[in-house]
N, C-alpha and C. Protein backbone atom coordinates (compact mmCIF):
# COMPACT_ATOMS: atom_id res chain seq x y z
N UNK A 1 -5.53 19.97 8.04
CA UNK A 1 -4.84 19.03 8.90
C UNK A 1 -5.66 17.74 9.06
N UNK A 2 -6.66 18.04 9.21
CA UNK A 2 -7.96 16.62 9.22
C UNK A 2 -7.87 15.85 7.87
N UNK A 3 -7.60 16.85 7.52
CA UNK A 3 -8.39 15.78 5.77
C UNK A 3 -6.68 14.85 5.43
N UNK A 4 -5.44 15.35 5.74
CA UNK A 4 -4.20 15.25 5.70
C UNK A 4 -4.25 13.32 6.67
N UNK A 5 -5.07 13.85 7.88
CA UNK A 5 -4.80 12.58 8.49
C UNK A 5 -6.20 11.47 8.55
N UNK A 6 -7.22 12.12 7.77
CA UNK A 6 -7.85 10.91 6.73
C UNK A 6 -7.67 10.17 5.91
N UNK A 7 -6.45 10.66 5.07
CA UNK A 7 -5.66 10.62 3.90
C UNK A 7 -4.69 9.52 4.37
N UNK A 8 -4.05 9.57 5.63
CA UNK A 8 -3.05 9.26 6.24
C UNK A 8 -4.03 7.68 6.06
N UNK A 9 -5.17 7.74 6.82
CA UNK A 9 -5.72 6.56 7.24
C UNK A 9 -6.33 6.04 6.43
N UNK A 10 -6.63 6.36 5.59
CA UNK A 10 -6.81 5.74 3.68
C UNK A 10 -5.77 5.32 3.57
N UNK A 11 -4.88 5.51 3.26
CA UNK A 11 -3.26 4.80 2.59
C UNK A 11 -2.72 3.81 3.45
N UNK A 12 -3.05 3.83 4.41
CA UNK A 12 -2.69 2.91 5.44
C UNK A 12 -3.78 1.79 5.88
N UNK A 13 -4.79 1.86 5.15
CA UNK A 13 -5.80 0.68 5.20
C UNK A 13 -5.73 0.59 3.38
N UNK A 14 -5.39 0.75 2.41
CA UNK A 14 -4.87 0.45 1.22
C UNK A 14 -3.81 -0.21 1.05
N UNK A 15 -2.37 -0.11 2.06
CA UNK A 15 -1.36 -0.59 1.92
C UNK A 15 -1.86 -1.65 3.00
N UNK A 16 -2.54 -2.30 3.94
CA UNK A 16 -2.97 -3.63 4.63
C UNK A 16 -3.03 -4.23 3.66
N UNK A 17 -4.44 -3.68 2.69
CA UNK A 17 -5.28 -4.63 1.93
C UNK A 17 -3.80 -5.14 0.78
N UNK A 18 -3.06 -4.10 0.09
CA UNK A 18 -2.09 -4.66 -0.70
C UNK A 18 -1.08 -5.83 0.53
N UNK A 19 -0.99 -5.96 1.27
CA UNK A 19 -0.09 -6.93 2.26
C UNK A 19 -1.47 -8.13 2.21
N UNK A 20 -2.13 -7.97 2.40
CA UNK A 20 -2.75 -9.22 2.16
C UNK A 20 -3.20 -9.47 1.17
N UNK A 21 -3.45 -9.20 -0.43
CA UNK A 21 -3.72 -9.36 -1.81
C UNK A 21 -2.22 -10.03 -2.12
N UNK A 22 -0.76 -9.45 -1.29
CA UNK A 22 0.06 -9.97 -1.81
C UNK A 22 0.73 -11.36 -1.07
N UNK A 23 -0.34 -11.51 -0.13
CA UNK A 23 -0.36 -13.14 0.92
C UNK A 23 -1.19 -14.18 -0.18
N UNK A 24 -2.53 -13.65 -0.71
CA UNK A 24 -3.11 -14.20 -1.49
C UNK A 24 -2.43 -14.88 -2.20
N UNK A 25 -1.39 -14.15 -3.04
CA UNK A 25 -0.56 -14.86 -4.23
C UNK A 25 -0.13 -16.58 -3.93
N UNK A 26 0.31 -16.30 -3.01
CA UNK A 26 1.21 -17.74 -2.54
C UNK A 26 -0.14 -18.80 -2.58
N UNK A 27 -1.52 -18.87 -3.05
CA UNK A 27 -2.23 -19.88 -3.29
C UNK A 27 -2.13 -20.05 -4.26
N UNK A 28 -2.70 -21.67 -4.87
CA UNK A 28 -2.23 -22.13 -6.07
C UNK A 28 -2.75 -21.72 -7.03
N UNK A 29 -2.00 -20.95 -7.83
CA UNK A 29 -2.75 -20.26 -9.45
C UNK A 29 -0.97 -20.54 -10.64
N UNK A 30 -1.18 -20.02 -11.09
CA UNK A 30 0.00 -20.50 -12.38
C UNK A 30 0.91 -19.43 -12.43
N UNK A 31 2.15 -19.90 -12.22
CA UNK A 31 3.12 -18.97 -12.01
C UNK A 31 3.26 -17.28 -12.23
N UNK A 32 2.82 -17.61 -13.87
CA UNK A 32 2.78 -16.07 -14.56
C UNK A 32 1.89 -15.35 -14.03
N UNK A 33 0.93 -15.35 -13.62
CA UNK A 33 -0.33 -14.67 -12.78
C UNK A 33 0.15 -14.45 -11.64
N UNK A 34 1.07 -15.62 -10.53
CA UNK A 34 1.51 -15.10 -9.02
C UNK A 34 2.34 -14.12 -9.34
N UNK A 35 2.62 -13.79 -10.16
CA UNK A 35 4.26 -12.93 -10.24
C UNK A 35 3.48 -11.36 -10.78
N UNK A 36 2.58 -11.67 -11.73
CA UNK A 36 1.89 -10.37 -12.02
C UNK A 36 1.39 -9.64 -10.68
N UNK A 37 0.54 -10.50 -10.11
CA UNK A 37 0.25 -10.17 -9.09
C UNK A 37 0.57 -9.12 -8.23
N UNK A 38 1.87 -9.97 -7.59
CA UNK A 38 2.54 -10.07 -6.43
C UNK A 38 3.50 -8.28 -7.20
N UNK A 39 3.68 -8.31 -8.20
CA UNK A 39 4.50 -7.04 -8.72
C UNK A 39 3.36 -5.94 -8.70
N UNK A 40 2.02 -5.78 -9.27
CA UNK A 40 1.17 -5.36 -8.83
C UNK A 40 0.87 -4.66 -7.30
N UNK A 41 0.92 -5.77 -6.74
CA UNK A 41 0.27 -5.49 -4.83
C UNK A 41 1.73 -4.80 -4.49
N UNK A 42 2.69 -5.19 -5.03
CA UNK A 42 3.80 -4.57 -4.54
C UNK A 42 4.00 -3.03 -4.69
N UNK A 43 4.17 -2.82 -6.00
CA UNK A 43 3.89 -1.28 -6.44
C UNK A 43 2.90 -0.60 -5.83
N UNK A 44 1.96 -1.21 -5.69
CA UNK A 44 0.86 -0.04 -5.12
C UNK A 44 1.05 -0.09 -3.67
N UNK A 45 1.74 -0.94 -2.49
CA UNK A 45 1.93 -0.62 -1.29
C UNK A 45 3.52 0.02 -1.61
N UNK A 46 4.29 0.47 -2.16
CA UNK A 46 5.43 1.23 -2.11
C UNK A 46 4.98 2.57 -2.59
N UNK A 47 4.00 2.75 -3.50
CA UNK A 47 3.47 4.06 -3.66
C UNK A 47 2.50 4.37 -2.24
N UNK A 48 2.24 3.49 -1.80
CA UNK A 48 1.16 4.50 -0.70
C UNK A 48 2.23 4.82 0.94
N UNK A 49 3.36 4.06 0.35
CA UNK A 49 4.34 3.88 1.67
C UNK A 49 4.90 4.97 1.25
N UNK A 50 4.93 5.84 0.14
CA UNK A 50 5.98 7.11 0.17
C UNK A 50 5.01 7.85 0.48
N UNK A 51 3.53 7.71 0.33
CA UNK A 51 2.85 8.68 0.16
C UNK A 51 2.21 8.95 1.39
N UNK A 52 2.44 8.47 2.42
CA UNK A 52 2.79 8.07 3.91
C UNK A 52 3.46 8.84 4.36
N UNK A 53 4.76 8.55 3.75
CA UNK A 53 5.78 9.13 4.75
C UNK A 53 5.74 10.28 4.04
N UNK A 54 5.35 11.07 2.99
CA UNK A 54 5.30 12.73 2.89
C UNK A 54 4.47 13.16 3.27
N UNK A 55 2.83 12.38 3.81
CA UNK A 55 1.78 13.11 4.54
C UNK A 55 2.39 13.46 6.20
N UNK A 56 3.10 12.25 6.39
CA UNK A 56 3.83 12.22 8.32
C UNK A 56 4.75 13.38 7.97
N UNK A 57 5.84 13.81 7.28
CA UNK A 57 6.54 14.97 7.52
C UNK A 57 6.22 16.36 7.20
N UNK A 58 4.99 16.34 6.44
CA UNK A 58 4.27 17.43 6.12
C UNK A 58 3.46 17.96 7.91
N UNK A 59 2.79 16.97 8.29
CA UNK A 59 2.16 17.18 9.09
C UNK A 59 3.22 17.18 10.62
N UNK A 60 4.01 16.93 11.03
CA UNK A 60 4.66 17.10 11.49
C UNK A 60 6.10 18.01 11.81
N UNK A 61 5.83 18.88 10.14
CA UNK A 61 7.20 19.64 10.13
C UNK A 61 6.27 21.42 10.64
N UNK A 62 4.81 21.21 10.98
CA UNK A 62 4.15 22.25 11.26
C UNK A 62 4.35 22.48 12.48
C-alpha cells in the first residue's frame, strides 16, 4: 500500500514536470521542434495520468 502511494507521488511530480516542459515549448525555438516537443510532454503526462488513475482505484477499491 506504501510503495502504491509513492508511486502515486512519483507520477504526479512527473506529470507537473511534463505541464511545465510543455509551458516551455511556447518559447522561441522553430516550429518543428515546438511541436515535437509539446507531442512528447504530452504523451508522457497522459501515460502517467492513466497510470494515476489505476493506482487511485486499485488502492481504493480495497
Amino acid at each position: 500500500m506504501i510503495i502504491r502511494i509513492i508511486f502515486c507521488l512519483f507520477l504526479t511530480l512527473v506529470a507537473l514536470f511534463c505541464v511545465f516542459g510543455f509551458l516551455a515549448t511556447f518559447e522561441p525555438l522553430p516550429t518543428q521542434v515546438q511541436w515535437t516537443w509539446r507531442a512528447i510532454y504530452g504523451l508522457i503526462f497522459i501515460g502517467n495520468i492513466a497510470g494515476l488513475i489505476h493506482l487511485i482505484r486499485v488502492i481504493f477499491s480495497r
